[in-house]
Protein backbone atom coordinates (compact mmCIF):
# COMPACT_ATOMS: atom_id res chain seq x y z
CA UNK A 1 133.99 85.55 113.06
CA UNK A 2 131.06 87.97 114.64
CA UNK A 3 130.36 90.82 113.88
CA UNK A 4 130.03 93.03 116.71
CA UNK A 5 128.80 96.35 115.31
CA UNK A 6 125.83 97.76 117.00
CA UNK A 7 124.64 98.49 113.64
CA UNK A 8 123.83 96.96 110.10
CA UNK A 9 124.34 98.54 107.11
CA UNK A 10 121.32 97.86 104.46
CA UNK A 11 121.29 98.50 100.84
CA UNK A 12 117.18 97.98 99.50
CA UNK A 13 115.31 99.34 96.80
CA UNK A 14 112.19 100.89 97.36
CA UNK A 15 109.22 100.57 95.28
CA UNK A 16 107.80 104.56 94.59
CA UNK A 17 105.23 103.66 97.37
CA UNK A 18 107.48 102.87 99.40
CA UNK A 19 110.13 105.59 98.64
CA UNK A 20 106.64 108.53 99.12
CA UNK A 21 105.70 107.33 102.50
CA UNK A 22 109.24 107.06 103.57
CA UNK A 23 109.89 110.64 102.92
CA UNK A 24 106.72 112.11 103.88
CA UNK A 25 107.25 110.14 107.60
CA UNK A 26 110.85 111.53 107.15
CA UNK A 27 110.02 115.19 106.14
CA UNK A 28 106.88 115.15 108.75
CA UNK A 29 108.93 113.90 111.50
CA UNK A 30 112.30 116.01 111.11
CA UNK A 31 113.72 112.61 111.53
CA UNK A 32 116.65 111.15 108.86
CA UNK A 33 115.49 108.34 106.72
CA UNK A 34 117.87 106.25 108.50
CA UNK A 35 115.93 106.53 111.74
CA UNK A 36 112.61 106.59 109.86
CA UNK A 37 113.72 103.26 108.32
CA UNK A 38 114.45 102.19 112.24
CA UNK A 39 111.16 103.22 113.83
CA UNK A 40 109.38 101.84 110.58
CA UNK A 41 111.28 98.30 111.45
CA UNK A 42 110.21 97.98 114.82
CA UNK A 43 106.80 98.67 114.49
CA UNK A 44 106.58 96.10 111.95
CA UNK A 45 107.96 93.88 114.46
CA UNK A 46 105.75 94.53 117.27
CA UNK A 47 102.45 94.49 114.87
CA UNK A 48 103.76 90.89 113.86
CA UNK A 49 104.96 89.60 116.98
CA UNK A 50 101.38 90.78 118.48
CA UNK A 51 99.79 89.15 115.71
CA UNK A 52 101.83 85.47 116.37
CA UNK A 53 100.66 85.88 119.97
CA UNK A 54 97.45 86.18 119.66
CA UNK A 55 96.55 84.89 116.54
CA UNK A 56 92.50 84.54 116.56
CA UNK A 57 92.01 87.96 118.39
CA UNK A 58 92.06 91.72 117.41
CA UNK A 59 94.22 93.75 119.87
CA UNK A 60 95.07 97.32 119.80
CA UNK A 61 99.11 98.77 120.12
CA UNK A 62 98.86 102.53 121.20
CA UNK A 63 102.36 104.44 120.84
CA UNK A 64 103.08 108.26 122.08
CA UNK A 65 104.58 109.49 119.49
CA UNK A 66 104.96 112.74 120.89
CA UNK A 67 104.13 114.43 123.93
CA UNK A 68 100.69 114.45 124.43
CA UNK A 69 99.92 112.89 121.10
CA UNK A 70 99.29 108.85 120.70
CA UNK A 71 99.36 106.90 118.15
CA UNK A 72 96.50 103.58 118.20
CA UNK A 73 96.82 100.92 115.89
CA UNK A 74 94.45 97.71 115.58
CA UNK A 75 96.16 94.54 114.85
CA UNK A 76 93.32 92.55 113.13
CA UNK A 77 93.42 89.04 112.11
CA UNK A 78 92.51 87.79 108.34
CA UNK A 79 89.07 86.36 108.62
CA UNK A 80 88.03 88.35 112.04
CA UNK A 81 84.64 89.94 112.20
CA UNK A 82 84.32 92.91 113.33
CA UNK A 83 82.35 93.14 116.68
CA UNK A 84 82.90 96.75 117.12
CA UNK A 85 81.86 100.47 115.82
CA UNK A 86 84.13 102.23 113.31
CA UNK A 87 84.04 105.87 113.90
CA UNK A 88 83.11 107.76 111.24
């Protein structure tokens, strides 16, 4: 038998880490936790599946998160040196 919801319903428990980020993204975004729990999902996936494809090589994934406002994240391997200049 499949299922053929567009949706899953989750149960989890969040550790109080966890729980403060959640709504402080929530609360900062006007979104619901259910969508923060969405958007939080699949940038975890595309920060993992960037790190699988290149696996020996720092890359960077920039988002707009808004209009006019982006969003740059550096997906850096364990063990990779840092070549570049940290802004301070």
């Amino acid at each position: 038998m499949s299922d053929s919801r567009p949706y899953t319903r989750l149960t989890v428990i969040l550790a109080e880490p966890a729980r403060r980020a959640m709504r402080f993204a929530a609360e900062a975004t006007g979104d619901t936790q259910t969508d923060t729990v969405n958007r939080a999902l699949q940038l975890y996936d595309m920060v993992v599946a960037t790190a699988q494809a290149w696996p020996d090589t720092a890359k960077s994934l920039t988002f707009e998160v808004r209009d006019g406002e982006r969003l740059t994240l550096l997906v850096i391997p364990p063990g990779h040196k840092r070549r570049w200049w940290w802004p301070r």
